[in-house]
N, C-alpha and C. Protein backbone atom coordinates (compact mmCIF):
# COMPACT_ATOMS: atom_id res chain seq x y z
N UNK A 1 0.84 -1.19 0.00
CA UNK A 1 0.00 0.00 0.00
C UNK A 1 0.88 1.25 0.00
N UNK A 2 0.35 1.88 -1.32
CA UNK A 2 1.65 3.40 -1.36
C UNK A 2 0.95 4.55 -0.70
N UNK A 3 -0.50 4.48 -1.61
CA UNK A 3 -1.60 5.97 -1.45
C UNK A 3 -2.91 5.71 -1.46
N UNK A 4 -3.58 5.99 -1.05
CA UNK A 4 -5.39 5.42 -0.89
C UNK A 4 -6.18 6.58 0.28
N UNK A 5 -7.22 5.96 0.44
CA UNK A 5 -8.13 6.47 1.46
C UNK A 5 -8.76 5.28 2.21
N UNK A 6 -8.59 5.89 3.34
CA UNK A 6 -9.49 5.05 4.30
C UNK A 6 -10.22 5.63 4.87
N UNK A 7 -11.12 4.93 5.69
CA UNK A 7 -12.08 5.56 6.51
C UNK A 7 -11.71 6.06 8.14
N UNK A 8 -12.21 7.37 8.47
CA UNK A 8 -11.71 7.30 9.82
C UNK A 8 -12.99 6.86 10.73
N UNK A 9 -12.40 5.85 12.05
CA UNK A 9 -12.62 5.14 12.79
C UNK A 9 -14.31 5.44 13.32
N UNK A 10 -14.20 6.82 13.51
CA UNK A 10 -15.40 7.30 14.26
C UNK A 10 -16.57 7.19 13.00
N UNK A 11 -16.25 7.42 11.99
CA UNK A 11 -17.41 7.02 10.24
C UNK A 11 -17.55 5.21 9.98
N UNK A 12 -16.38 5.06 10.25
CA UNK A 12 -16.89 3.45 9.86
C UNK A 12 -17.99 2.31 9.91
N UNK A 13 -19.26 2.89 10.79
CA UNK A 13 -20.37 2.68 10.13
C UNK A 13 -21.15 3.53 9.61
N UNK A 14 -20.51 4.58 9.06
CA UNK A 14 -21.59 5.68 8.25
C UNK A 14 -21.89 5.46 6.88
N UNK A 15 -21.65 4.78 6.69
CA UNK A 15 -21.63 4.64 5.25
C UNK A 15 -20.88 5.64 4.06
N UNK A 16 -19.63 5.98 4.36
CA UNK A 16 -18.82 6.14 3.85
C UNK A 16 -17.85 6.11 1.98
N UNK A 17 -19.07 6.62 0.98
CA UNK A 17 -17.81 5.73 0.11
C UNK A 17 -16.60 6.53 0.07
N UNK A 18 -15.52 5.85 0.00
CA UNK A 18 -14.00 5.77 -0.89
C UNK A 18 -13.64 7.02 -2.17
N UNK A 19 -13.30 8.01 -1.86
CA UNK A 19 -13.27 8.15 -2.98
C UNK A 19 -12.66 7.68 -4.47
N UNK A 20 -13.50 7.98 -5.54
CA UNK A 20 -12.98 7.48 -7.40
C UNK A 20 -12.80 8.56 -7.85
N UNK A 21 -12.17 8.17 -9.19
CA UNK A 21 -12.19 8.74 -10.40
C UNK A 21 -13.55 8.75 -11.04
N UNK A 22 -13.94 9.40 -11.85
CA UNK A 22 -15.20 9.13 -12.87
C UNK A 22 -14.91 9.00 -13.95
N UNK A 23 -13.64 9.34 -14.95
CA UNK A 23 -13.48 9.09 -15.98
C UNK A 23 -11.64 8.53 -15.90
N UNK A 24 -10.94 7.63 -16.87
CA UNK A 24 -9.99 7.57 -17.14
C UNK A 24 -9.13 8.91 -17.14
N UNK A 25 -9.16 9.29 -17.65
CA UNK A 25 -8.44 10.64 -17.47
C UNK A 25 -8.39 11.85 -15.92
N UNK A 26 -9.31 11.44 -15.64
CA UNK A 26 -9.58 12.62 -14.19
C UNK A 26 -8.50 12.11 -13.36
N UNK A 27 -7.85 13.38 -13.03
CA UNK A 27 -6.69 13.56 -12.04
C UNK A 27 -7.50 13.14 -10.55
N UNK A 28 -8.52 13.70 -9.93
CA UNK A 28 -8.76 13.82 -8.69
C UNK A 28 -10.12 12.88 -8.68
N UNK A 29 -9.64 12.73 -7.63
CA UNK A 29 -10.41 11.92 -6.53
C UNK A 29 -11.73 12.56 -5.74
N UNK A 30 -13.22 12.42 -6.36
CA UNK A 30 -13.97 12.86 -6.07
C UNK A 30 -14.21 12.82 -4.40
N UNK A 31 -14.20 13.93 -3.46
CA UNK A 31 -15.01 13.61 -1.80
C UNK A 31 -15.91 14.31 -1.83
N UNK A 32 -16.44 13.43 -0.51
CA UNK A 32 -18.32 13.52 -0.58
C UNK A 32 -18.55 14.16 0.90
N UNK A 33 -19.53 14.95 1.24
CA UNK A 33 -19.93 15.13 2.56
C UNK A 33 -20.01 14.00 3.11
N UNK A 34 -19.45 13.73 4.17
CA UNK A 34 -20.07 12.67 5.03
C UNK A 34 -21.76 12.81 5.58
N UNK A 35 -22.05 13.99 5.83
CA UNK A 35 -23.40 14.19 6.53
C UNK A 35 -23.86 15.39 5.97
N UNK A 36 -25.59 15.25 5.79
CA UNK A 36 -26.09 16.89 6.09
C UNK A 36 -25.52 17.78 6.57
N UNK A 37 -25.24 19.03 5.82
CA UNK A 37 -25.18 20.41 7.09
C UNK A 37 -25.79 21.42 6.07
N UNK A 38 -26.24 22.47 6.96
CA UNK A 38 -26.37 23.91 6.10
C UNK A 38 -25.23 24.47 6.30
N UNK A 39 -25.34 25.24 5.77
CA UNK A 39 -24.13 26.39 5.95
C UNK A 39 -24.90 28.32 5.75
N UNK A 40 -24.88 28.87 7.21
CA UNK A 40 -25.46 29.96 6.93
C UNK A 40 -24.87 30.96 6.08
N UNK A 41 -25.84 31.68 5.84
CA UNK A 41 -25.28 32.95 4.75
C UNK A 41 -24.26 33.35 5.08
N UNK A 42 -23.13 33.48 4.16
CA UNK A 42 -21.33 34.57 4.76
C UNK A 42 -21.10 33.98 6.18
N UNK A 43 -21.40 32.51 6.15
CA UNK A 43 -20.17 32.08 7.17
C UNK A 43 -19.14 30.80 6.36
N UNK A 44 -18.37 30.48 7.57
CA UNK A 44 -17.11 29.27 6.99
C UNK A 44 -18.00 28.28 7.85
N UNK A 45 -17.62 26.93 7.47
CA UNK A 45 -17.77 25.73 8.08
C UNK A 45 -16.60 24.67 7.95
N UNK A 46 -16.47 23.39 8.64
CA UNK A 46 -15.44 22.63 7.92
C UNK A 46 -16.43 21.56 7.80
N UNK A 47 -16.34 21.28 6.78
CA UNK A 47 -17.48 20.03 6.03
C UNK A 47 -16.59 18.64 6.62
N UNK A 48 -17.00 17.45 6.94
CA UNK A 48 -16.59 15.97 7.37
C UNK A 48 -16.60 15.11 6.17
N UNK A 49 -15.63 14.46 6.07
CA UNK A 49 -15.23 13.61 4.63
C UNK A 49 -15.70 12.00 5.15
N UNK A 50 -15.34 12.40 6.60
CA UNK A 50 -15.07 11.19 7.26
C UNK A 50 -13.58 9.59 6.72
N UNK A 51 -13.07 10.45 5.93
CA UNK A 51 -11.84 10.11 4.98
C UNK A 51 -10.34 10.54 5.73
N UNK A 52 -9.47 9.82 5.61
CA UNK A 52 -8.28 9.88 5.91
C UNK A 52 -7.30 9.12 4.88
N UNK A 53 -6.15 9.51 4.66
CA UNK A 53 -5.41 9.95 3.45
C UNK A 53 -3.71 9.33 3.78
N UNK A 54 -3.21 8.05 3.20
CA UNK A 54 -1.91 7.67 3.15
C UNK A 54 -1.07 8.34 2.31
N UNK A 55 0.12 8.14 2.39
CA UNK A 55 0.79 7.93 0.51
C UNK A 55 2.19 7.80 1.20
N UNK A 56 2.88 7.61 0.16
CA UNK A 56 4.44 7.39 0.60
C UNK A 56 5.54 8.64 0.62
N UNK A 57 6.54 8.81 1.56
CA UNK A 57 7.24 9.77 1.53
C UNK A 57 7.49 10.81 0.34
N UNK A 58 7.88 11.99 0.42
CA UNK A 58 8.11 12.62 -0.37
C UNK A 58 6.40 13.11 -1.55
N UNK A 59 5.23 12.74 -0.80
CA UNK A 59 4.12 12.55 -1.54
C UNK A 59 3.05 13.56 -0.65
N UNK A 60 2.26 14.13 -1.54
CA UNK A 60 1.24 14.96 -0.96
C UNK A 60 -0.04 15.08 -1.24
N UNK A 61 -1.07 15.21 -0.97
CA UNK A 61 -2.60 15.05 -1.31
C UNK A 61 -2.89 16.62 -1.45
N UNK A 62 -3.06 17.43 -2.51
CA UNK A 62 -3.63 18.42 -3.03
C UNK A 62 -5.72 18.34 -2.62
N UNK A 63 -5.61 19.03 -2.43
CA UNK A 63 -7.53 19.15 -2.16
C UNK A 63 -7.87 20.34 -2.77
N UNK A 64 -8.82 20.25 -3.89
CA UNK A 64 -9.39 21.54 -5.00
C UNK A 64 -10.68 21.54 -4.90
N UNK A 65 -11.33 22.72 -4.44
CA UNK A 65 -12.56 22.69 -5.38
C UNK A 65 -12.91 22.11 -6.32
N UNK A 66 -14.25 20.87 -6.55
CA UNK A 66 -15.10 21.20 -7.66
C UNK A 66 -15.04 22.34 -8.47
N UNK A 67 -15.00 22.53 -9.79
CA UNK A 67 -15.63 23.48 -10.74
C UNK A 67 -17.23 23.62 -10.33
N UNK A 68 -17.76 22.96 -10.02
CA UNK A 68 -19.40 23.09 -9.90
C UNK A 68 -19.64 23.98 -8.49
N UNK A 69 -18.65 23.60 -7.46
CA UNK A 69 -19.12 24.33 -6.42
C UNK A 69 -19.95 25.54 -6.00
N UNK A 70 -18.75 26.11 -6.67
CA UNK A 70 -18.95 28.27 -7.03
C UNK A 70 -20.35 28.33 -8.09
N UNK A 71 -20.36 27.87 -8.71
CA UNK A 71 -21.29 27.76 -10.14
C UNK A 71 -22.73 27.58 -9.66
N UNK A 72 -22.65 26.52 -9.09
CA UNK A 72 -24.19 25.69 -8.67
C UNK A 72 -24.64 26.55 -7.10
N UNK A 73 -23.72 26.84 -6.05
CA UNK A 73 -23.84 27.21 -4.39
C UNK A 73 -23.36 28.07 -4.01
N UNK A 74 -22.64 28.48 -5.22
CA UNK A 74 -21.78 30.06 -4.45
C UNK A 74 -20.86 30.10 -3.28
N UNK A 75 -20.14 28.64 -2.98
CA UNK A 75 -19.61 27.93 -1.90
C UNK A 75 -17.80 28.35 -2.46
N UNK A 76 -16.78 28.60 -1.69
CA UNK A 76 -15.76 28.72 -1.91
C UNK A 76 -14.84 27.88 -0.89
N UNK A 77 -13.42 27.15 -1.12
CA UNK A 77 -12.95 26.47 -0.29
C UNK A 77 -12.13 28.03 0.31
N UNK A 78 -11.79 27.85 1.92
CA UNK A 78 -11.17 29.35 2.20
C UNK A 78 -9.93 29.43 2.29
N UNK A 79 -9.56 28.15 2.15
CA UNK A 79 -7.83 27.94 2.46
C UNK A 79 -7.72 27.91 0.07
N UNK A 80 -8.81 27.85 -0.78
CA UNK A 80 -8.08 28.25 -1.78
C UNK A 80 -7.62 26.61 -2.35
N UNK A 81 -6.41 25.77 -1.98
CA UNK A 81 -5.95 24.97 -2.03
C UNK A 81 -5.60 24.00 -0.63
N UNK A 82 -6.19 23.01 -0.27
CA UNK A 82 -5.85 22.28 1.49
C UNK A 82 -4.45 21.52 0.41
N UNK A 83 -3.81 21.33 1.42
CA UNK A 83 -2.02 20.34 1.39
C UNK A 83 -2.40 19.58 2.23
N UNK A 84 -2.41 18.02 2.38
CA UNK A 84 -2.33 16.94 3.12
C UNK A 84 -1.22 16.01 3.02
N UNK A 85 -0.49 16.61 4.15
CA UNK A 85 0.95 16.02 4.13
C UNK A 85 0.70 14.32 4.37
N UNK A 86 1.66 13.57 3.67
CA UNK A 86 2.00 12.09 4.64
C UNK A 86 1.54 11.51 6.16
N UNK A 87 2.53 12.89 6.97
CA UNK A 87 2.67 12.39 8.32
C UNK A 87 0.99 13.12 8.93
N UNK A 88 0.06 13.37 8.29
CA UNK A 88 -0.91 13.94 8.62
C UNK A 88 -2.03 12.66 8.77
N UNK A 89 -1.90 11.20 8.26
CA UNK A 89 -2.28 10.62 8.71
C UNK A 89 -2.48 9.68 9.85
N UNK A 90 -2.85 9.19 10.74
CA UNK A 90 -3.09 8.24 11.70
C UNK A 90 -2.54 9.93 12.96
N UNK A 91 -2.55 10.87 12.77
CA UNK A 91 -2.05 11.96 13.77
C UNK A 91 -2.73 11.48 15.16
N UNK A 92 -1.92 11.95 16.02
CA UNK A 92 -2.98 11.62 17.19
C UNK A 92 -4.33 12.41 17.51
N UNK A 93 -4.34 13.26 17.37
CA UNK A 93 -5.59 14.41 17.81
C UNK A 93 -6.45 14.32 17.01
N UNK A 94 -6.60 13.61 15.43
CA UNK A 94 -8.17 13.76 14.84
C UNK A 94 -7.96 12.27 14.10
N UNK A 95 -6.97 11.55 13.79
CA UNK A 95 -6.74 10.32 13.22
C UNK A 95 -6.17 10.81 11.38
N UNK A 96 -6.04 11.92 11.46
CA UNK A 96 -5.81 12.66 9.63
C UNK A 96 -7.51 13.02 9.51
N UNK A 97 -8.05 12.93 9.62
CA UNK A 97 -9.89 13.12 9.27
C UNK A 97 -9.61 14.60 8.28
N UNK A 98 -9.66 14.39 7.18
CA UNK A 98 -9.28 15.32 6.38
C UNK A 98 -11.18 16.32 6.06
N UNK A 99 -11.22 17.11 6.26
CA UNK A 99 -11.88 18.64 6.28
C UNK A 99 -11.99 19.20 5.69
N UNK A 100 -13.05 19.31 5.18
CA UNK A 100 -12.87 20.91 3.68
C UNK A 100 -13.53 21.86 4.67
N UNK A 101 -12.77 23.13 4.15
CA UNK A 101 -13.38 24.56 4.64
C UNK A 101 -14.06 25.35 3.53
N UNK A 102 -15.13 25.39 3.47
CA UNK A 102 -16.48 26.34 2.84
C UNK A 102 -16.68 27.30 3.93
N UNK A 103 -16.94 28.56 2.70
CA UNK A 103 -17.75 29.61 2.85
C UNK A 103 -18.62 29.67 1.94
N UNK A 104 -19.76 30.02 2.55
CA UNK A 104 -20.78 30.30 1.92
C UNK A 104 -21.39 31.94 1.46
N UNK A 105 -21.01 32.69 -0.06
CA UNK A 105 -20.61 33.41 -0.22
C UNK A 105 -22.25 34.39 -0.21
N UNK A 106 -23.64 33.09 -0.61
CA UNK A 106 -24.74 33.73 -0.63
C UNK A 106 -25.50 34.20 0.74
N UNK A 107 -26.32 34.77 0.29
CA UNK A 107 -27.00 35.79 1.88
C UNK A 107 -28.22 35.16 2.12
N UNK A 108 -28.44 33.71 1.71
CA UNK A 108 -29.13 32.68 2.07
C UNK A 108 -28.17 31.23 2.48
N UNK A 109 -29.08 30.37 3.05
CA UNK A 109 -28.59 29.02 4.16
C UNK A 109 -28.12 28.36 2.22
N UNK A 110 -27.32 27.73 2.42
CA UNK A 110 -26.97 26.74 1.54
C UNK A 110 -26.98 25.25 2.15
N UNK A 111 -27.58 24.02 1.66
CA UNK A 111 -27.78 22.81 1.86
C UNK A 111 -26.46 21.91 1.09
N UNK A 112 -25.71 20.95 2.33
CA UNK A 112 -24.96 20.07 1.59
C UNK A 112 -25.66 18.73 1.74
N UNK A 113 -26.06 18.22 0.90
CA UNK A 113 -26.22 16.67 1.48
C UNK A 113 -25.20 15.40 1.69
N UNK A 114 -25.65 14.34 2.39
CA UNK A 114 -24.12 12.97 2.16
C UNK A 114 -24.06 12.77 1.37
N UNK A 115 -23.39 12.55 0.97
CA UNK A 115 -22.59 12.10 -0.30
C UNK A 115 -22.13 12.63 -1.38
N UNK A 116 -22.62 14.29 -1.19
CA UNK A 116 -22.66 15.25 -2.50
C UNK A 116 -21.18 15.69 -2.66
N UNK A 117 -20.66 15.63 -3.47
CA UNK A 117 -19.53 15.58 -3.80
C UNK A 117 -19.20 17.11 -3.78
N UNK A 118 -17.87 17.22 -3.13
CA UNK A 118 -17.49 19.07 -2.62
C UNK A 118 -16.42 19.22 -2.88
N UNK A 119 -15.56 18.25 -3.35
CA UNK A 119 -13.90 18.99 -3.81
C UNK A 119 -13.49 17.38 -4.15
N UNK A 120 -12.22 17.75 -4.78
CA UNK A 120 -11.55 16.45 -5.38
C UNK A 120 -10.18 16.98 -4.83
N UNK A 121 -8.90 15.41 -4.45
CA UNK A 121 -8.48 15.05 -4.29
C UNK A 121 -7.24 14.49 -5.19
N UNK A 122 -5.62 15.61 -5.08
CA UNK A 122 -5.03 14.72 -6.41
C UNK A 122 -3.73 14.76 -5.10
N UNK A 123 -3.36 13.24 -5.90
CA UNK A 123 -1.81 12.99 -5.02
C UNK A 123 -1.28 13.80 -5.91
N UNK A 124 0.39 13.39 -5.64
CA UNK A 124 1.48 14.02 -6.25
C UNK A 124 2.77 14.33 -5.63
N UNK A 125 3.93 14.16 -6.10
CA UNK A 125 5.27 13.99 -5.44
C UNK A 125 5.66 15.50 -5.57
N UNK A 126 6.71 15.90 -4.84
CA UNK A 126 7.07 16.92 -4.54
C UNK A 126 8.78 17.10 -4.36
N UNK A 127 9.56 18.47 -4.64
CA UNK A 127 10.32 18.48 -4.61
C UNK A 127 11.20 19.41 -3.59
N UNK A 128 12.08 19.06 -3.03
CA UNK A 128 13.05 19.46 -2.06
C UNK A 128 14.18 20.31 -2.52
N UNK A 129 14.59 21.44 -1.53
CA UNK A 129 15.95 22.01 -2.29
C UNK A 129 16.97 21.42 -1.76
N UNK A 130 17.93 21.94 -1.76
CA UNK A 130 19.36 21.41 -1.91
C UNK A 130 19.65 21.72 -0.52
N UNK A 131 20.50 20.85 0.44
CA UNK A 131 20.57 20.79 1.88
C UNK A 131 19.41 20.77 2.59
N UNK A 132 18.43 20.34 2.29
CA UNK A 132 17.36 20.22 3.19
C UNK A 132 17.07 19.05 3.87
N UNK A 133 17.31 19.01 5.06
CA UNK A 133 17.91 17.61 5.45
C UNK A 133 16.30 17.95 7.44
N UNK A 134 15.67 18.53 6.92
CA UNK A 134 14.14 18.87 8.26
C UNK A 134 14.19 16.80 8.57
N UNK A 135 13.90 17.27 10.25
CA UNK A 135 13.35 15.88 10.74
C UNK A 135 13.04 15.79 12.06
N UNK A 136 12.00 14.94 12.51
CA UNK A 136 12.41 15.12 14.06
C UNK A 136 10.97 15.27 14.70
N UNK A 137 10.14 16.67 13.86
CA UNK A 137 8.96 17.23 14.43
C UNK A 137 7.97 15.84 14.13
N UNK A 138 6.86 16.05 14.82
CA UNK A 138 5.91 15.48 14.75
C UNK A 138 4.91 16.01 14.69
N UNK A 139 3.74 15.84 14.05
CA UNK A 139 2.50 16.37 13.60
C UNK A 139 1.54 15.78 14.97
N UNK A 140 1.12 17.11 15.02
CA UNK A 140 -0.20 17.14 15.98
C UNK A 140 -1.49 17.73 15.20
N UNK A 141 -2.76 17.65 14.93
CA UNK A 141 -3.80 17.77 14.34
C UNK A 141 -4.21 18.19 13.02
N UNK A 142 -4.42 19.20 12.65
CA UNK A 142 -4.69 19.45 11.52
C UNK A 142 -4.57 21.02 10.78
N UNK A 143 -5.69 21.92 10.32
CA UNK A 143 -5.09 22.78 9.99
C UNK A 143 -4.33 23.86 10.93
N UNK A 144 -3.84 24.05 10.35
CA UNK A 144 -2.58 25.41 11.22
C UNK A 144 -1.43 24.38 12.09
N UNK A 145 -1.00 23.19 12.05
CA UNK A 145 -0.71 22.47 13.05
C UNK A 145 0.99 21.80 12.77
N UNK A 146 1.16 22.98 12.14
CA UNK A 146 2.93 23.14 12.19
C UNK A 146 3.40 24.17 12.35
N UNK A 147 2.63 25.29 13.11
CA UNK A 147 3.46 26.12 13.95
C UNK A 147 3.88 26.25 15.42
């Protein structure tokens, strides 16, 4: 096992799917709400994937908006682009339980339902400069959680 998704512990009877591809060609990995939520007018929320995220060193999980998001809900991710490092899985404080952050840009409640698909998911390797030799720290939770 290099890179995949699993389920985190506390979802594992929610019914959960995995995220796919939909076509041969698609880079990312469709995720789904885990549950109902609204989201009130001009606020943020962090939506539940109920998903957690491997891959092998030197490897990173990119998280993008849907194209449909903005289009269809007027919904924006607020971090722009989420980074899901390696060591961000099995963390102690949330298990990796990877999170999308929406805002909701309309001046009405917006509805997510389970399973409705809210951003996609692309691995991808990454590159290091020259003498960079970092080690040691350990990851504690999630966003903001390497300072």
């Amino acid at each position: 096992m290099s890179r995949g998704f699993a389920l985190v512990s506390a979802y594992l009877d929610k019914n959960i799917s995995l995220p796919q591809r939909k076509t041969q060609n698609s880079a990312g990995y469709d995720l789904e709400a885990a549950s109902d939520l609204v989201i009130a007018p001009r606020s943020q929320v962090f939506v539940a994937t109920g998903l957690k995220a491997y891959m092998a060193e030197g490897e990173v999980l990119f998280i993008y908006p849907r194209s449909s998001l903005f289009q269809k809900k007027q919904l924006i991710m607020t971090n722009s682009v989420g980074v899901i490092d390696a060591d961000y899985f099995d963390n102690p404080d949330n298990e990796g339980h990877i999170l999308i952050s929406l805002y909701n840009l309309k001046d009405e409640p917006v509805t997510i339902k389970k399973g409705e698909r809210i951003a996609q998911a692309i691995f991808s390797k990454y590159l290091l400069v020259d003498g960079d030799n970092r080690a040691g720290n350990h990851r504690f939770g999630g966003f903001g959680s390497t300072d």
